[in-house]
C-alpha atoms as a PDB file:
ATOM      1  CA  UNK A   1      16.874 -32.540  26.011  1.00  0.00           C
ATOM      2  CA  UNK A   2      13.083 -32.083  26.752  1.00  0.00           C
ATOM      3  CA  UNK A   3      11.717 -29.104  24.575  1.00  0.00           C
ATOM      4  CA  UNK A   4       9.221 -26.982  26.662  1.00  0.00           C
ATOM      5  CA  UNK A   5       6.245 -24.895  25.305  1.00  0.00           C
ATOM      6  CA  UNK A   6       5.132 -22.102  27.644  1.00  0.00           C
ATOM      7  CA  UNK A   7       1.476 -21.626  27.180  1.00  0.00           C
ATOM      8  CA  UNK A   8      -0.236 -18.754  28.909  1.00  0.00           C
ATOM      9  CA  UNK A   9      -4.225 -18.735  29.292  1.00  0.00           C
ATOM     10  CA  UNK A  10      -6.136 -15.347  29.544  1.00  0.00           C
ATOM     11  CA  UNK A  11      -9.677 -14.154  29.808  1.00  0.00           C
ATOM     12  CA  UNK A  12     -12.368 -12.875  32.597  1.00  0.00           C
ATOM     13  CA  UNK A  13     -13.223 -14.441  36.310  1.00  0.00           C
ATOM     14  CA  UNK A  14     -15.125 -17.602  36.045  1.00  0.00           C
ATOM     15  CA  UNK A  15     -15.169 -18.538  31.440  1.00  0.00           C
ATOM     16  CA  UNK A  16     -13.515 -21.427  32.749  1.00  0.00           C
ATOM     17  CA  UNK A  17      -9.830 -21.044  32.519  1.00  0.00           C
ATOM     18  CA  UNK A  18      -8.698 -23.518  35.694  1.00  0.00           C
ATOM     19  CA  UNK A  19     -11.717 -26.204  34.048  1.00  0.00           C
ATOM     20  CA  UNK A  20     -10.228 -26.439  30.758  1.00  0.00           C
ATOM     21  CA  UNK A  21      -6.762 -26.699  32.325  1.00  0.00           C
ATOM     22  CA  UNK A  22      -7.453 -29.467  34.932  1.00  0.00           C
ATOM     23  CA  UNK A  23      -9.627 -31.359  32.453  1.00  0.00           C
ATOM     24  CA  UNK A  24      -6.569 -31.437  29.869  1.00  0.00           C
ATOM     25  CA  UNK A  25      -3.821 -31.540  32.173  1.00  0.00           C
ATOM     26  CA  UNK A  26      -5.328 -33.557  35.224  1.00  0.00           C
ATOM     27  CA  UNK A  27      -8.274 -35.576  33.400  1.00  0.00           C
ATOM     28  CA  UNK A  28     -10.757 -34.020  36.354  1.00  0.00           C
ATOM     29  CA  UNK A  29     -13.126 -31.185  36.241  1.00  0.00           C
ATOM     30  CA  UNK A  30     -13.541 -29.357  39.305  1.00  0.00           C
ATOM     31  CA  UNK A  31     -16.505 -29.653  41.718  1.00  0.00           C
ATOM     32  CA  UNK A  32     -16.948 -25.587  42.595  1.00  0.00           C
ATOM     33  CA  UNK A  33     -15.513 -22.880  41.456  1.00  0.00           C
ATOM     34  CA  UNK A  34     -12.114 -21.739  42.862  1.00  0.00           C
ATOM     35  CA  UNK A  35     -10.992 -17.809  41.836  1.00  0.00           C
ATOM     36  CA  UNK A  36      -7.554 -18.328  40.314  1.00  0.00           C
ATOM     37  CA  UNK A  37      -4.650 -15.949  41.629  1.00  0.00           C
ATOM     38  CA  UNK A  38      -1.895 -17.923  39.408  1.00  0.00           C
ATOM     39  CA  UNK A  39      -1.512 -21.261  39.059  1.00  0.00           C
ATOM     40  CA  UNK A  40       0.571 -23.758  36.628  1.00  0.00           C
ATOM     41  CA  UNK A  41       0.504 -26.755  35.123  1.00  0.00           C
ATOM     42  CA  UNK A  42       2.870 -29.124  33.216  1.00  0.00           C
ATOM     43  CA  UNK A  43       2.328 -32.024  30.920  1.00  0.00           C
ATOM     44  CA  UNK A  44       4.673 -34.358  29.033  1.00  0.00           C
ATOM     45  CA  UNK A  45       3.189 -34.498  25.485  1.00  0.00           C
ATOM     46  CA  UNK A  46       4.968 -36.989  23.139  1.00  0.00           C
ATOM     47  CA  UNK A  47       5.280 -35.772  19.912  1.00  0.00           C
ATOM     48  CA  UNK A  48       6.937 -37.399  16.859  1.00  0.00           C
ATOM     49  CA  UNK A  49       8.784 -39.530  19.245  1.00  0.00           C
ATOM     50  CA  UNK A  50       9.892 -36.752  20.904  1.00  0.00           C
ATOM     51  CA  UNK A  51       8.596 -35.346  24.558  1.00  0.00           C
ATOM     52  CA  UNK A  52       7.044 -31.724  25.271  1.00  0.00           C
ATOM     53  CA  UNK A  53       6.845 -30.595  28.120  1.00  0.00           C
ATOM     54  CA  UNK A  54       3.854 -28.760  28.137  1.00  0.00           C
ATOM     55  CA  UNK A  55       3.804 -25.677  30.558  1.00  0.00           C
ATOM     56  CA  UNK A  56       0.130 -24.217  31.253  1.00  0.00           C
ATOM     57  CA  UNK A  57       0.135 -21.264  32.859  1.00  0.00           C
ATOM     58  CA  UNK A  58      -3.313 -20.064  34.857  1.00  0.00           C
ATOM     59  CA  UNK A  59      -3.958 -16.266  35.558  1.00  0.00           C
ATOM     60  CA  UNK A  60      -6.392 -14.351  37.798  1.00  0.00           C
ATOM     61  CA  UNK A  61      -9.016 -12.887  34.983  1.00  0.00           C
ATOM     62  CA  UNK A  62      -9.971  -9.971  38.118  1.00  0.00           C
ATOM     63  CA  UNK A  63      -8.651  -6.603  37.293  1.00  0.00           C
ATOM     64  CA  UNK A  64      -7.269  -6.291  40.287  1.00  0.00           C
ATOM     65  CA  UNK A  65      -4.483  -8.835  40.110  1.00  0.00           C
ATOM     66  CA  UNK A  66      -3.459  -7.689  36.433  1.00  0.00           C
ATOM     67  CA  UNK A  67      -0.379  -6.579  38.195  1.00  0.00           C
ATOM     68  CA  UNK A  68       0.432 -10.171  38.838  1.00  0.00           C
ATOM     69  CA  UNK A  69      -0.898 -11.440  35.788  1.00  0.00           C
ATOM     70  CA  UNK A  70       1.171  -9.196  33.619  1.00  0.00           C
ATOM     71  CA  UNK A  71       4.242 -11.508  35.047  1.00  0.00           C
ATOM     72  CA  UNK A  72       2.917 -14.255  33.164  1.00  0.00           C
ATOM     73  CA  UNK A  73       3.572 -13.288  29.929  1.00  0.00           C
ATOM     74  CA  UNK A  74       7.231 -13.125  29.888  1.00  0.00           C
ATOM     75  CA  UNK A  75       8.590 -16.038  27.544  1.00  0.00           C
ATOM     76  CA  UNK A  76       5.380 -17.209  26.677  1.00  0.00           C
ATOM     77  CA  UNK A  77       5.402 -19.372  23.136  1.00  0.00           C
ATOM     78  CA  UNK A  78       1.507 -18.970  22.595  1.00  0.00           C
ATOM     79  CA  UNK A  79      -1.489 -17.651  24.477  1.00  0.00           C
ATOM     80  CA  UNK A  80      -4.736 -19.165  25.011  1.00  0.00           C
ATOM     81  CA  UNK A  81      -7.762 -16.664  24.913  1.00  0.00           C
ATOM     82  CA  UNK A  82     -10.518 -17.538  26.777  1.00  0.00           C
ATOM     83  CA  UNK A  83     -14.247 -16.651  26.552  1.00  0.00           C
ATOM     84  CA  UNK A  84     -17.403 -17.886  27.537  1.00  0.00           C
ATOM     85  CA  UNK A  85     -19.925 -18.757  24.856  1.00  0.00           C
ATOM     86  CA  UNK A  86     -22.530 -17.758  27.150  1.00  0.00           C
ATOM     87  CA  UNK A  87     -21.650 -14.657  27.792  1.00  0.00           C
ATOM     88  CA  UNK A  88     -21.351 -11.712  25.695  1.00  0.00           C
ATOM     89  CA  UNK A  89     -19.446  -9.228  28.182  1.00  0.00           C
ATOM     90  CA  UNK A  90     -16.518 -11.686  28.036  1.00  0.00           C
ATOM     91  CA  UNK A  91     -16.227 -12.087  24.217  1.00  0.00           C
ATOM     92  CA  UNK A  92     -16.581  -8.531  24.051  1.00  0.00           C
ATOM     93  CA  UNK A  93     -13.641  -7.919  26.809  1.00  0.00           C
ATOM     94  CA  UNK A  94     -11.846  -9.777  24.521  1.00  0.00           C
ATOM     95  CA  UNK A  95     -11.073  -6.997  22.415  1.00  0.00           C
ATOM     96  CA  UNK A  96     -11.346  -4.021  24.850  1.00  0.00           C
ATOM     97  CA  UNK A  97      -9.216  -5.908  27.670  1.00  0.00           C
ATOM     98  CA  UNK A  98      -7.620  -8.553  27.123  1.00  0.00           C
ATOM     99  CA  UNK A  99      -5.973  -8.414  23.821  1.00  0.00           C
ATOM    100  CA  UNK A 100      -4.286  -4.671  24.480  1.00  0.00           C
ATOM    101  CA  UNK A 101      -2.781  -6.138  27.782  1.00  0.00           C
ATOM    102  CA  UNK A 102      -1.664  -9.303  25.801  1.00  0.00           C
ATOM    103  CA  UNK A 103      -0.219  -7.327  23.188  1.00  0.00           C
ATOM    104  CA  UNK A 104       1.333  -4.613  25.274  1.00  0.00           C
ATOM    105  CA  UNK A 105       3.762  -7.093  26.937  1.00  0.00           C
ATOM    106  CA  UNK A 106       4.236  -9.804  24.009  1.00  0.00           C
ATOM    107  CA  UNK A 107       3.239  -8.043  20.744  1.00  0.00           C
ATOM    108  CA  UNK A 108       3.922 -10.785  18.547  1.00  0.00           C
ATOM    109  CA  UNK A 109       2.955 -13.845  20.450  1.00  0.00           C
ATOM    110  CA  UNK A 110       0.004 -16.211  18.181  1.00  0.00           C
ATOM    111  CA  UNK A 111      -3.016 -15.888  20.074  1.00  0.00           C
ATOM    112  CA  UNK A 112      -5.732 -18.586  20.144  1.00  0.00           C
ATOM    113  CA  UNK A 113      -9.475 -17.832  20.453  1.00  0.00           C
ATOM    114  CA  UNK A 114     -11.117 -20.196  22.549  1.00  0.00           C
ATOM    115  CA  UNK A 115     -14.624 -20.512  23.236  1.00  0.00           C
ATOM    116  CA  UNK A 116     -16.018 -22.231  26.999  1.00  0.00           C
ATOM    117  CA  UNK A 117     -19.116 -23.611  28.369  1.00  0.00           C
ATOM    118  CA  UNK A 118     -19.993 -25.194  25.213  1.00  0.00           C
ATOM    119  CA  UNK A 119     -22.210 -27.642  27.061  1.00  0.00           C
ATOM    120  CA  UNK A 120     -24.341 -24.401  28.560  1.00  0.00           C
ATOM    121  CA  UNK A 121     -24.953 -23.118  24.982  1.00  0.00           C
ATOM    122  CA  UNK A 122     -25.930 -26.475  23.649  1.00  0.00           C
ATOM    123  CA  UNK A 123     -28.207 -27.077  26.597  1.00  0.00           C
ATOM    124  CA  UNK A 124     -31.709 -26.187  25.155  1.00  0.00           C
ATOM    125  CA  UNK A 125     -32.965 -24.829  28.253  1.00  0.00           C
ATOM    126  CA  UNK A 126     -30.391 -22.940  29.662  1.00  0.00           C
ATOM    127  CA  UNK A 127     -29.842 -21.226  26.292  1.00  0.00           C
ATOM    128  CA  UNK A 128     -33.761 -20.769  25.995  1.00  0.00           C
ATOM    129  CA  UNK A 129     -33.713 -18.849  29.409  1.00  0.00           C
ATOM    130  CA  UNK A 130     -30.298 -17.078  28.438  1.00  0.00           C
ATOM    131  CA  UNK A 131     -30.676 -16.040  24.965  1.00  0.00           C
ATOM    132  CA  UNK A 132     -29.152 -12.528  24.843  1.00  0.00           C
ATOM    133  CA  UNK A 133     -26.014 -13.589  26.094  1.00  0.00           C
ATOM    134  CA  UNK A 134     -25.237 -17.078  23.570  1.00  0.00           C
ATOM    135  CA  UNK A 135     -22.692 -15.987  21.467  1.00  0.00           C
ATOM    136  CA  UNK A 136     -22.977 -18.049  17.992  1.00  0.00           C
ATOM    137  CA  UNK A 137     -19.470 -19.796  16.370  1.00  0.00           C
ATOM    138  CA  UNK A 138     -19.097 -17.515  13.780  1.00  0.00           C
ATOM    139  CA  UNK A 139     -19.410 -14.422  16.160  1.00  0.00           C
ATOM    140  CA  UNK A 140     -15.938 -16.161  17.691  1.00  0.00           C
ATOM    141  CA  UNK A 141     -14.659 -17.330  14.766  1.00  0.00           C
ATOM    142  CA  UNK A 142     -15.754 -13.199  13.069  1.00  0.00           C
ATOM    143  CA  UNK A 143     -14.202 -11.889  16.514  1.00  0.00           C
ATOM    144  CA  UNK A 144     -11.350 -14.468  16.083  1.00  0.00           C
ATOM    145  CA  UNK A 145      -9.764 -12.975  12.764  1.00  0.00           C
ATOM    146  CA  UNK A 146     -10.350  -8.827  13.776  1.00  0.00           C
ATOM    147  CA  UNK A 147      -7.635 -10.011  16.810  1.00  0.00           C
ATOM    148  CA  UNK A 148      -5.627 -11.488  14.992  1.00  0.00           C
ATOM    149  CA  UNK A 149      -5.757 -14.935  16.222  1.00  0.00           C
ATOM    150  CA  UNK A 150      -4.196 -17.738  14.246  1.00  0.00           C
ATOM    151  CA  UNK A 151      -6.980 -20.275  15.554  1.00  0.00           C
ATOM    152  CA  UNK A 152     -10.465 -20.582  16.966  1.00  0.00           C
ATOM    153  CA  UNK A 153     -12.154 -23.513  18.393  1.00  0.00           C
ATOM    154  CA  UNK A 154     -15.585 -23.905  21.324  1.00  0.00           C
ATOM    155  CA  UNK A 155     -14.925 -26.120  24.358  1.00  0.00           C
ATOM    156  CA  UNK A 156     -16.278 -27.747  27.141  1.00  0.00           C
ATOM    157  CA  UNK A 157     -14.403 -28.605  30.296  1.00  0.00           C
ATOM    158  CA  UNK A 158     -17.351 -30.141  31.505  1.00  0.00           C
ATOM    159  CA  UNK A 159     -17.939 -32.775  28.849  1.00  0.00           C
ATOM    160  CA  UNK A 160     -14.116 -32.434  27.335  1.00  0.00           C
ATOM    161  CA  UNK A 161     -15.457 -31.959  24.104  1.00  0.00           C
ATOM    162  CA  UNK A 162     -12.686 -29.936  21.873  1.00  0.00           C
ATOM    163  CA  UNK A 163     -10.399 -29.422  25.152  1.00  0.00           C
ATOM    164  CA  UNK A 164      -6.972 -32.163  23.414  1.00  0.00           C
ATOM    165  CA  UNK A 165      -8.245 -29.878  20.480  1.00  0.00           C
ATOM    166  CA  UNK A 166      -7.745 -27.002  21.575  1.00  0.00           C
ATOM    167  CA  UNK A 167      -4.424 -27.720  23.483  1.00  0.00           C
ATOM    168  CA  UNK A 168      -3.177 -29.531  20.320  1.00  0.00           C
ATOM    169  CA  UNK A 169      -3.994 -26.395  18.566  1.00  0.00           C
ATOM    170  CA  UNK A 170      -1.613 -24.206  20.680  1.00  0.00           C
ATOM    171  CA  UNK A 171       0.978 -26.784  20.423  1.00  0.00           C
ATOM    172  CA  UNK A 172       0.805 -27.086  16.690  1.00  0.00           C
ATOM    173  CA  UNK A 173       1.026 -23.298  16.582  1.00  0.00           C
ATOM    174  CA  UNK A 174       4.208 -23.269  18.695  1.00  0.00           C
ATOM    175  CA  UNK A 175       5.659 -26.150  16.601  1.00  0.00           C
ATOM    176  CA  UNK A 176       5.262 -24.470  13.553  1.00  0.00           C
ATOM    177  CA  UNK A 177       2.698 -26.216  12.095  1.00  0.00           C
ATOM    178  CA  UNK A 178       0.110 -23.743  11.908  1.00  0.00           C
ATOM    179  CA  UNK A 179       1.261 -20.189  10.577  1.00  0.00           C
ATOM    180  CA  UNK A 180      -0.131 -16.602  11.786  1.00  0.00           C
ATOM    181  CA  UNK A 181      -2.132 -15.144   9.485  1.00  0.00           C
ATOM    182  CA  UNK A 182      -0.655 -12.411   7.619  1.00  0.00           C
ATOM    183  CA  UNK A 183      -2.419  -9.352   7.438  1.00  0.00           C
ATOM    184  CA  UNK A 184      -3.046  -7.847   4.003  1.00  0.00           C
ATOM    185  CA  UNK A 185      -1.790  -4.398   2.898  1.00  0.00           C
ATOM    186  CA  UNK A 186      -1.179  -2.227   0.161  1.00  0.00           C
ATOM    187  CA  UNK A 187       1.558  -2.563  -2.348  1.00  0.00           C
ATOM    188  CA  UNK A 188       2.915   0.914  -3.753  1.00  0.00           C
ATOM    189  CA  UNK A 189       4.437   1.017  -7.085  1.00  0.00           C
END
């Protein structure tokens, strides 16, 4: 029997969500940009001689479709946080937006941090002209642990640098090989 890891991926309109899917899933990044209303993907990923199916689910980042996107959630084994690194609105939605809706309907779900458009931000001029908006790794990786996250990694779709990465991240997670982070507290005695 084919295990199957439900993987659902989160974060505003246009960080890249349907890129980094078609480049994993399909090998092919997309010509123009398409606004997502849901969308899913599956791949067969052979494991330790074993076969995962791999089931990638694309939501609408537009407020107005949260109803829709809210269905996503149910069953999900791990969810895939998107920002872009070029863009400082959607890092910060991370925390205002997107992880209280992601917690509200799967509160204990491992959530992994994922940073797009790597090849913008590494692109001297575009990140010359667009300074005020580059968002450094350790600003993810700070943002990363206040969520919560039990991973963090920076992509590009466009180049597929860190995209079997980052998918091999959320797999690991779901297969146990990577374990949430436990928050400290206080011990009373």
């Amino acid at each position: 029997m084919t295990k199957e890891i439900k993987c659902v991926v989160v974060g505003d309109g246009a960080v890249g969500k349907t890129c980094a899917l078609m480049t994993y899933s399909q090998n092919k990044f997309p010509d123009s940009y398409v606004p997502t209303i849901f969308e899913n993907y599956t791949c067969d990923v052979p494991i330790n001689e074993e076969i995962i199916r791999f089931s990638l689910w694309d939501t609408a980042g537009q407020e107005e479709l949260k109803n829709i996107r809210v269905l996503s959630y149910d069953g999900a084994d791990v969810i895939m946080m998107l920002y872009s690194t070029v863009s400082k609105t959607s890092l910060e939605n991370v925390q205002t937006l997107w992880v209280p809706e992601v917690r509200s309907q799967t509160p204990k779900t491992p959530i992994i941090l994922v940073g797009t458009k790597l090849d913008l931000k590494n692109d001297f001029n575009y990140s010359k002209e667009h300074a005020e908006e580059i968002i450094s790794a350790k600003e993810g990786e700070e943002i990363s642990k206040k969520i919560g996250a039990v991973g963090f990694i920076e992509t590009s779709a466009k180049t597929t640098q860190n995209i079997k990465s980052a998918f091999d991240l959320a797999l690991r997670t779901v297969l146990g090989e990577i374990k949430p982070k436990k928050k400290k507290g206080c011990i009373l005695i």
